[in-house]
PDB file of N, CA and C in Angstrom:
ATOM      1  N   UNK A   1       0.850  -1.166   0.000  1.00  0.00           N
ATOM      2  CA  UNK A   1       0.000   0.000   0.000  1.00  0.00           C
ATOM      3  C   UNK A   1       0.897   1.230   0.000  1.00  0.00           C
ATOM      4  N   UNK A   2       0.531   2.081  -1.168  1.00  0.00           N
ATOM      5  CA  UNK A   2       1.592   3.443  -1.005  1.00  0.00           C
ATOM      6  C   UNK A   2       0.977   4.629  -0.348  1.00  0.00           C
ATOM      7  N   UNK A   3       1.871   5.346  -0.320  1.00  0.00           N
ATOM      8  CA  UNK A   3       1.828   6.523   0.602  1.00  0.00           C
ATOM      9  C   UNK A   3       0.468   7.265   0.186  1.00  0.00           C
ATOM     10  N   UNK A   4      -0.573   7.243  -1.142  1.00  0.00           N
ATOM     11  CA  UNK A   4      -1.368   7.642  -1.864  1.00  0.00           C
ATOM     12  C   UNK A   4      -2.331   6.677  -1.354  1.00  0.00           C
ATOM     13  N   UNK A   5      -2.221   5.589  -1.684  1.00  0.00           N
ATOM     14  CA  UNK A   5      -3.462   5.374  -0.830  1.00  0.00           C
ATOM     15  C   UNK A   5      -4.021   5.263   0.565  1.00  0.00           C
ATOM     16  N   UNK A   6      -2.929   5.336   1.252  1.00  0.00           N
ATOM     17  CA  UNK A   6      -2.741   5.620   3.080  1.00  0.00           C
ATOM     18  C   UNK A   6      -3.488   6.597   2.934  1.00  0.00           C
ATOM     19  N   UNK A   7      -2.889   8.216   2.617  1.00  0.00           N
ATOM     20  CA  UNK A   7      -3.320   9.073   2.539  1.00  0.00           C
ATOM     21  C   UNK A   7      -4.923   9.425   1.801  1.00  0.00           C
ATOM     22  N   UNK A   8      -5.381   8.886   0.899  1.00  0.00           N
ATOM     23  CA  UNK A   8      -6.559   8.196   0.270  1.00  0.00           C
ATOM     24  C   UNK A   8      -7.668   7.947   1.472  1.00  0.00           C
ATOM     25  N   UNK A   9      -7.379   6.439   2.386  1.00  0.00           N
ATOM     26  CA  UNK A   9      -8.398   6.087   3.009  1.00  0.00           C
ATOM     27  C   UNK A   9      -8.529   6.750   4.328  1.00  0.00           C
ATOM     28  N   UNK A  10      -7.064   7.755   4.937  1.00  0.00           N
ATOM     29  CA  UNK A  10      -7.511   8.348   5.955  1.00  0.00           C
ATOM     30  C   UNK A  10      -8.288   9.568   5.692  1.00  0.00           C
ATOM     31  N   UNK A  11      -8.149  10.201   4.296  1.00  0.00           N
ATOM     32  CA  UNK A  11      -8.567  10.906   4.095  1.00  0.00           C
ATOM     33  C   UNK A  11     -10.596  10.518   4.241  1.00  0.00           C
ATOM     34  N   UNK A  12     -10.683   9.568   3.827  1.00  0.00           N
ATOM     35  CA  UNK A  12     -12.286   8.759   3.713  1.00  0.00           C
ATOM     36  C   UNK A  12     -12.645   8.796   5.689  1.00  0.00           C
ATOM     37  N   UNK A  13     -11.633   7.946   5.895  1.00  0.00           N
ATOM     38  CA  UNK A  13     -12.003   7.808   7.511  1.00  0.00           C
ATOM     39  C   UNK A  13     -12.772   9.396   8.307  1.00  0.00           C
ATOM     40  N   UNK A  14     -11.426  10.509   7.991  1.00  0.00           N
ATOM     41  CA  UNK A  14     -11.605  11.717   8.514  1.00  0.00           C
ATOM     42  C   UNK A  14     -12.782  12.091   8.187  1.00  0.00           C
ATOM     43  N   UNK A  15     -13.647  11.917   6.691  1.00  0.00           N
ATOM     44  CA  UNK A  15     -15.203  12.022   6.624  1.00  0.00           C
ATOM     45  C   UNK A  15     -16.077  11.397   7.419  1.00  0.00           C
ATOM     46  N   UNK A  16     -16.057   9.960   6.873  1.00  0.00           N
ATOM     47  CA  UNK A  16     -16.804   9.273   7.639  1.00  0.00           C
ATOM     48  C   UNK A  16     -16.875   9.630   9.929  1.00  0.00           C
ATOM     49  N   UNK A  17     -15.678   9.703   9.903  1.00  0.00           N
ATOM     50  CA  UNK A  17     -15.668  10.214  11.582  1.00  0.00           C
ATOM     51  C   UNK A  17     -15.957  11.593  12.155  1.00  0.00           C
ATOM     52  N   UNK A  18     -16.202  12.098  10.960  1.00  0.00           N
ATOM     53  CA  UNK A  18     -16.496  13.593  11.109  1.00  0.00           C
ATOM     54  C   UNK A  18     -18.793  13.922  11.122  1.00  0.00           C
ATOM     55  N   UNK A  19     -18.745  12.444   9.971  1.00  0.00           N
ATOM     56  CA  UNK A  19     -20.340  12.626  10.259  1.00  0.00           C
ATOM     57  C   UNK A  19     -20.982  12.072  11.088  1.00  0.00           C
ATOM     58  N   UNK A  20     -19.876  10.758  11.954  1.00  0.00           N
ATOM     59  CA  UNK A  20     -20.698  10.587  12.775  1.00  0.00           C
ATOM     60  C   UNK A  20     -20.715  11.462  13.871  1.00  0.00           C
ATOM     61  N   UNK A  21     -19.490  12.247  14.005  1.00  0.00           N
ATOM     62  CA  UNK A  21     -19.498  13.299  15.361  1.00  0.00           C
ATOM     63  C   UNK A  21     -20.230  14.240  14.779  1.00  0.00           C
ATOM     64  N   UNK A  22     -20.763  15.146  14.068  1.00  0.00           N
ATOM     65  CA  UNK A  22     -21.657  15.633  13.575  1.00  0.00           C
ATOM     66  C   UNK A  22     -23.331  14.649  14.008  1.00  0.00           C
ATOM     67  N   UNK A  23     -23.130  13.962  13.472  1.00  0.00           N
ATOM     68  CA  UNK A  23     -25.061  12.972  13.853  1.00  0.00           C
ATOM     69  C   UNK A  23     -25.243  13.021  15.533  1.00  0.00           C
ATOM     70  N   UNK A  24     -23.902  12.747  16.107  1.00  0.00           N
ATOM     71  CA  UNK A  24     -23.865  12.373  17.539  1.00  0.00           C
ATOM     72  C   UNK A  24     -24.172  13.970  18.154  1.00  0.00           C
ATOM     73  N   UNK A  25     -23.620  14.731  17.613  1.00  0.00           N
ATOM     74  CA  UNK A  25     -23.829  16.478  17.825  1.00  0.00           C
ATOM     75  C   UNK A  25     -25.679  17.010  18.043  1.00  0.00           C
ATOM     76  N   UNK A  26     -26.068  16.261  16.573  1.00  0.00           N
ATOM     77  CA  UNK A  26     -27.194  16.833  15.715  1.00  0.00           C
ATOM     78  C   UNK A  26     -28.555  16.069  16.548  1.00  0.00           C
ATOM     79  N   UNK A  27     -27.682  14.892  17.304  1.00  0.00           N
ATOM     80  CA  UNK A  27     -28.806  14.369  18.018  1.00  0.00           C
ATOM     81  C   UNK A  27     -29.128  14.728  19.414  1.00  0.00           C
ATOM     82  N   UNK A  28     -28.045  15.223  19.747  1.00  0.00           N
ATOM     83  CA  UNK A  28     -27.784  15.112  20.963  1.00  0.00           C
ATOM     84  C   UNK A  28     -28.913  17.020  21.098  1.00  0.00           C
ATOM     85  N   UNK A  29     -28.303  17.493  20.371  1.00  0.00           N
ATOM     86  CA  UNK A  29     -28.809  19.109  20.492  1.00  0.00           C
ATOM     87  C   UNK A  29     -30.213  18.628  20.131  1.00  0.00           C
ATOM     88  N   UNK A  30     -30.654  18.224  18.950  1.00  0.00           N
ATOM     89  CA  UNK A  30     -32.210  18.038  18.815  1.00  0.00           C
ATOM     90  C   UNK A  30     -33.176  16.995  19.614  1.00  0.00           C
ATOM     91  N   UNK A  31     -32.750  16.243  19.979  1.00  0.00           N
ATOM     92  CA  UNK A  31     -33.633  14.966  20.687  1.00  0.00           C
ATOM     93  C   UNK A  31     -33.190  15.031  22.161  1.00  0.00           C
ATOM     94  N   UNK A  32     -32.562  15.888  22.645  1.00  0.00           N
ATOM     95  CA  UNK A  32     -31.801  15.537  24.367  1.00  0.00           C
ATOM     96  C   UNK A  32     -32.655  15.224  24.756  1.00  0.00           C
ATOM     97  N   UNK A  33     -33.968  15.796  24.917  1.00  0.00           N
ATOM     98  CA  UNK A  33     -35.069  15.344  25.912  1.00  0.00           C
ATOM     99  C   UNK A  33     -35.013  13.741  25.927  1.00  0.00           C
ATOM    100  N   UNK A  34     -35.592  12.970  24.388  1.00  0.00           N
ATOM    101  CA  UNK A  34     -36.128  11.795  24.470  1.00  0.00           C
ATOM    102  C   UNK A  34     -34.515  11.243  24.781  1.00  0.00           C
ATOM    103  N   UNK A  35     -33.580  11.458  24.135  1.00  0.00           N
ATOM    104  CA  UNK A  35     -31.926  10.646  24.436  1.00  0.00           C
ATOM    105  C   UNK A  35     -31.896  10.431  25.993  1.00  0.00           C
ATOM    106  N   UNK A  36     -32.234  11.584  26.845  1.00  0.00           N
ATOM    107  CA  UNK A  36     -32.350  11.618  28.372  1.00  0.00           C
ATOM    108  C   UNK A  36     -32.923  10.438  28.763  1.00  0.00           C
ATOM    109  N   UNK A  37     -34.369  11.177  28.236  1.00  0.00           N
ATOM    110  CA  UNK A  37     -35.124   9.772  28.767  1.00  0.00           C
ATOM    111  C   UNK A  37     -34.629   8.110  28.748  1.00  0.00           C
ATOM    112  N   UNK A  38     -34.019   8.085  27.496  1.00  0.00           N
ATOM    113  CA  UNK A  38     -34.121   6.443  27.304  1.00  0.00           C
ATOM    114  C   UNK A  38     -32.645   6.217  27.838  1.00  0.00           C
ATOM    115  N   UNK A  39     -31.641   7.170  28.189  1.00  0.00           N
ATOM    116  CA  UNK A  39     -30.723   6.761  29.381  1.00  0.00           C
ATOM    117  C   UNK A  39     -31.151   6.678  30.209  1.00  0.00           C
ATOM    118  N   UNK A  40     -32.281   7.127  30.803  1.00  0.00           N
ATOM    119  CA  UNK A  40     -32.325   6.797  32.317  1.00  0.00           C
ATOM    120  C   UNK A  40     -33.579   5.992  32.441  1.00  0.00           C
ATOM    121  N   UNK A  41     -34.055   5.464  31.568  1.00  0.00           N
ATOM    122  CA  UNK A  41     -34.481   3.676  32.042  1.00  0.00           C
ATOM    123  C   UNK A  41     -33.119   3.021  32.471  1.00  0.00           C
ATOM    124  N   UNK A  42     -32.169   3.123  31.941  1.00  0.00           N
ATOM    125  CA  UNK A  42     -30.745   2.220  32.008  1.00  0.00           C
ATOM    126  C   UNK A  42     -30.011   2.858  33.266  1.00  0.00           C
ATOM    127  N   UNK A  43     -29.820   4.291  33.340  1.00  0.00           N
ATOM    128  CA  UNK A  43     -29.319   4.237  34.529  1.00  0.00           C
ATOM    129  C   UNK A  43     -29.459   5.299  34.898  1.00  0.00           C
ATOM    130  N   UNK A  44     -28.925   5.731  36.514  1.00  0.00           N
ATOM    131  CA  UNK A  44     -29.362   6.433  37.176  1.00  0.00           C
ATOM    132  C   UNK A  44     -28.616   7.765  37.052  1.00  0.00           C
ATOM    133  N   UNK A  45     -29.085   8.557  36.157  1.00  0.00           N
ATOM    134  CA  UNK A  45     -28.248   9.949  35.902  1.00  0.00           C
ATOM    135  C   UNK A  45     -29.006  11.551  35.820  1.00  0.00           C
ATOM    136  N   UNK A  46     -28.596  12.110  36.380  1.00  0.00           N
ATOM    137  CA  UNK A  46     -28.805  13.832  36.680  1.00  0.00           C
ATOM    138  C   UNK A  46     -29.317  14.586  35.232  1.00  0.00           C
ATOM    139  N   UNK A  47     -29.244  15.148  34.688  1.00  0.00           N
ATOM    140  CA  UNK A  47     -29.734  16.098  33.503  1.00  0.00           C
ATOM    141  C   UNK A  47     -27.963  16.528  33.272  1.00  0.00           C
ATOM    142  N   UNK A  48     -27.627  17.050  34.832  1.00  0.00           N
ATOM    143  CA  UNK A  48     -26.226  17.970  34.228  1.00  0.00           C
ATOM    144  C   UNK A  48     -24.928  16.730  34.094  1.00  0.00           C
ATOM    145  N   UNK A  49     -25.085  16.146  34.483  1.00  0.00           N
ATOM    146  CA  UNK A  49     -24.697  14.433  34.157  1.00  0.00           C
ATOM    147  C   UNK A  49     -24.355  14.114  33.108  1.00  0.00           C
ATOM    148  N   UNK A  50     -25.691  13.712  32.720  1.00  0.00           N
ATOM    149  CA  UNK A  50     -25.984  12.976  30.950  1.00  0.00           C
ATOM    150  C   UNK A  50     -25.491  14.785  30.324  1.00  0.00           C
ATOM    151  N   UNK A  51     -25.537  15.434  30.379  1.00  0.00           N
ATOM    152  CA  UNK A  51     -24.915  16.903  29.237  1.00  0.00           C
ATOM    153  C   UNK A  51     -23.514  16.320  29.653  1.00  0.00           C
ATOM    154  N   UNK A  52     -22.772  16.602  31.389  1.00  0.00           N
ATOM    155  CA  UNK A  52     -21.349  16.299  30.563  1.00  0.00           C
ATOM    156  C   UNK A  52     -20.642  15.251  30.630  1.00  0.00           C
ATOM    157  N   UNK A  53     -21.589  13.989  30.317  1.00  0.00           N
ATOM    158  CA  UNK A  53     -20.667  12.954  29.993  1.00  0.00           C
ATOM    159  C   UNK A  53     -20.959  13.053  28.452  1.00  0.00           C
ATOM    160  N   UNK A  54     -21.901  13.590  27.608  1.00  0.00           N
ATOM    161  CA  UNK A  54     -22.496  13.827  26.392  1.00  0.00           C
ATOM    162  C   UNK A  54     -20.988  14.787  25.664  1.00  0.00           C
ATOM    163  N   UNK A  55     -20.891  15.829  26.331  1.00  0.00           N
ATOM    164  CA  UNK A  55     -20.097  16.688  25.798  1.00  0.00           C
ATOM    165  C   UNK A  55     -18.557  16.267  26.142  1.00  0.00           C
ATOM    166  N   UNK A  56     -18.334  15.436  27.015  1.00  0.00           N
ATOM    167  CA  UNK A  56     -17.027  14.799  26.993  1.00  0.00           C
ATOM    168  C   UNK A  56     -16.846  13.618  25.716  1.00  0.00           C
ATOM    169  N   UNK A  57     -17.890  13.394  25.933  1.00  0.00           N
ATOM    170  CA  UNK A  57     -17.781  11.936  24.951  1.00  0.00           C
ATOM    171  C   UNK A  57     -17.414  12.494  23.656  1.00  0.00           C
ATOM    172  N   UNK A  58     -17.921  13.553  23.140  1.00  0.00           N
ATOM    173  CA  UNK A  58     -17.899  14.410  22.015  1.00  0.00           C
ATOM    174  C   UNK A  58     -16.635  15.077  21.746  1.00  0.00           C
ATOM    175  N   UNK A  59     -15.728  15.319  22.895  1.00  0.00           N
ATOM    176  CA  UNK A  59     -14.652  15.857  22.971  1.00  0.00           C
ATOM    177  C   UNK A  59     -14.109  15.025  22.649  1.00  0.00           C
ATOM    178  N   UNK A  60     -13.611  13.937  23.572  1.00  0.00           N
ATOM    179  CA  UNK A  60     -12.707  13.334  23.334  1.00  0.00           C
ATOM    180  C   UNK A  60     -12.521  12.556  22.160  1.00  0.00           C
ATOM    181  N   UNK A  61     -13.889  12.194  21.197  1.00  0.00           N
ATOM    182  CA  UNK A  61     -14.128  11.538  19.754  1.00  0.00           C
ATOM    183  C   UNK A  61     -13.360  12.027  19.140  1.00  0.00           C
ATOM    184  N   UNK A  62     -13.672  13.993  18.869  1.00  0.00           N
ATOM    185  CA  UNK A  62     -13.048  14.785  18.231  1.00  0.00           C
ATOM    186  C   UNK A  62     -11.394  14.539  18.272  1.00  0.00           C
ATOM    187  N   UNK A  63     -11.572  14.364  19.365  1.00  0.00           N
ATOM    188  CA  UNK A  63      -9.505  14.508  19.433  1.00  0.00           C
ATOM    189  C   UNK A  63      -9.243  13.450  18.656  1.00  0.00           C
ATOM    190  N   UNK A  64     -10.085  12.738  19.050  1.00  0.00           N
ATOM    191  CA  UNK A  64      -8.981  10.742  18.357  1.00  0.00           C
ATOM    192  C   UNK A  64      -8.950  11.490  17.131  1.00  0.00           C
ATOM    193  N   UNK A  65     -10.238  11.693  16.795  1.00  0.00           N
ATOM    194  CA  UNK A  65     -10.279  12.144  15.077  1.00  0.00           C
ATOM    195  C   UNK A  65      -8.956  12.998  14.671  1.00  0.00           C
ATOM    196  N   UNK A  66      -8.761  13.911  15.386  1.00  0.00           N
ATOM    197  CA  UNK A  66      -7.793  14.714  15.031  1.00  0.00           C
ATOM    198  C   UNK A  66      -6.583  14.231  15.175  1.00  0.00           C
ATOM    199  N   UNK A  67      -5.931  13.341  16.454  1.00  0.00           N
ATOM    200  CA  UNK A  67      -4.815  12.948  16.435  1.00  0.00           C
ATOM    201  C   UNK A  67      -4.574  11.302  15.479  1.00  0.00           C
ATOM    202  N   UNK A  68      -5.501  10.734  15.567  1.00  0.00           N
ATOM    203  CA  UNK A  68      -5.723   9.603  14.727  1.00  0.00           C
ATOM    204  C   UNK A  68      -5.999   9.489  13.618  1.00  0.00           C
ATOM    205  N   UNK A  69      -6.765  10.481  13.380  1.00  0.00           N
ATOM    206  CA  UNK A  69      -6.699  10.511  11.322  1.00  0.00           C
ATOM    207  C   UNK A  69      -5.927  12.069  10.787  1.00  0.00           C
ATOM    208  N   UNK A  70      -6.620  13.207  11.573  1.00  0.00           N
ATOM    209  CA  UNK A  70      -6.180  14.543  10.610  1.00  0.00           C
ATOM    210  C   UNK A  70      -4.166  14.647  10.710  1.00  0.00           C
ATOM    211  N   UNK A  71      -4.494  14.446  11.836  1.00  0.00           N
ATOM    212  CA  UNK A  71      -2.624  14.322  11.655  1.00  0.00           C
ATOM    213  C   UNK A  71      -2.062  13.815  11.158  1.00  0.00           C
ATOM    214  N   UNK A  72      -1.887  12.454  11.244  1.00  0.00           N
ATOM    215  CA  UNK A  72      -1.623  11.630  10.176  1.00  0.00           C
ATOM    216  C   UNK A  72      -1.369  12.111   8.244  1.00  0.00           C
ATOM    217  N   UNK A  73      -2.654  11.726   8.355  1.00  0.00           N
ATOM    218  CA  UNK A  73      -3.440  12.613   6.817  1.00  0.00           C
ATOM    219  C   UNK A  73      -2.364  13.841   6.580  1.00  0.00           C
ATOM    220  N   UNK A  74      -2.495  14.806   7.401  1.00  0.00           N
ATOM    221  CA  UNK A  74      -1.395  15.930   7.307  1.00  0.00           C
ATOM    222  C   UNK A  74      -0.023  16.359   7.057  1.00  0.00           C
ATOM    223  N   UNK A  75       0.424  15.160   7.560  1.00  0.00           N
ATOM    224  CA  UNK A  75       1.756  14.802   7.599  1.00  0.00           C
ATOM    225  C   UNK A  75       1.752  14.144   6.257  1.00  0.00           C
ATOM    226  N   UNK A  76       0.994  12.941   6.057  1.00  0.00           N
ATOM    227  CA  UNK A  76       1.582  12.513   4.152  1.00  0.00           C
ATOM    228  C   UNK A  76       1.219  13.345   3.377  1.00  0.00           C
ATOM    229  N   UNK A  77       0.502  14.755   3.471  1.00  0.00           N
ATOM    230  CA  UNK A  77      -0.041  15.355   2.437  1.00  0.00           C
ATOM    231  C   UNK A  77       0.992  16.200   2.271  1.00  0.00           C
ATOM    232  N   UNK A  78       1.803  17.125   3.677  1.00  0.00           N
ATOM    233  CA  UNK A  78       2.876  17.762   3.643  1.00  0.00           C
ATOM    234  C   UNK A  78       3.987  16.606   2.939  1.00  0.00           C
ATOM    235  N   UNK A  79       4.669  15.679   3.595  1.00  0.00           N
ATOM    236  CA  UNK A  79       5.683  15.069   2.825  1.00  0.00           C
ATOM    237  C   UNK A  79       6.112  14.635   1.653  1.00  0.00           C
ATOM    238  N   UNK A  80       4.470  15.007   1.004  1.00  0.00           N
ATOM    239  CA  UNK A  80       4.470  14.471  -0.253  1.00  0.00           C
ATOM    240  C   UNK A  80       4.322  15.052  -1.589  1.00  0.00           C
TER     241      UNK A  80
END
């Protein structure tokens, strides 16, 4: 596999991981109410809780994304 297509499928990944943190965003802002709800049949959590384990979870996605694909990606696009 060459440096073109490395650069190729992370480039695909960085989409694909970008819409699901986007959907996970888009749901979270539009549906919180019902998302709330159907966490807490499962377990026992606060309102300000479920927001920041919601908005951590979201954070830290972002980063992988960034240190796990955009960097990467960045680096063969510069070297190359």
């Amino acid at each position: 596999m060459g440096i073109n297509e490395v650069r190729h499928a992370l480039a695909w990944c960085i989409g694909i991981n970008y819409a699901l943190l986007l959907t996970w965003v888009g749901v979270f802002f539009y549906a919180h109410d019902g998302l709330y709800r159907l966490h807490t049949r499962w377990f026992k959590l606060s309102p300000e809780t479920f927001d920041v384990l919601n908005y951590a979870g979201i954070a830290i996605y972002k980063l992988g994304i960034i240190l796990f694909n955009l960097v990467p990606w960045a680096a063969l696009y510069i070297s190359s």
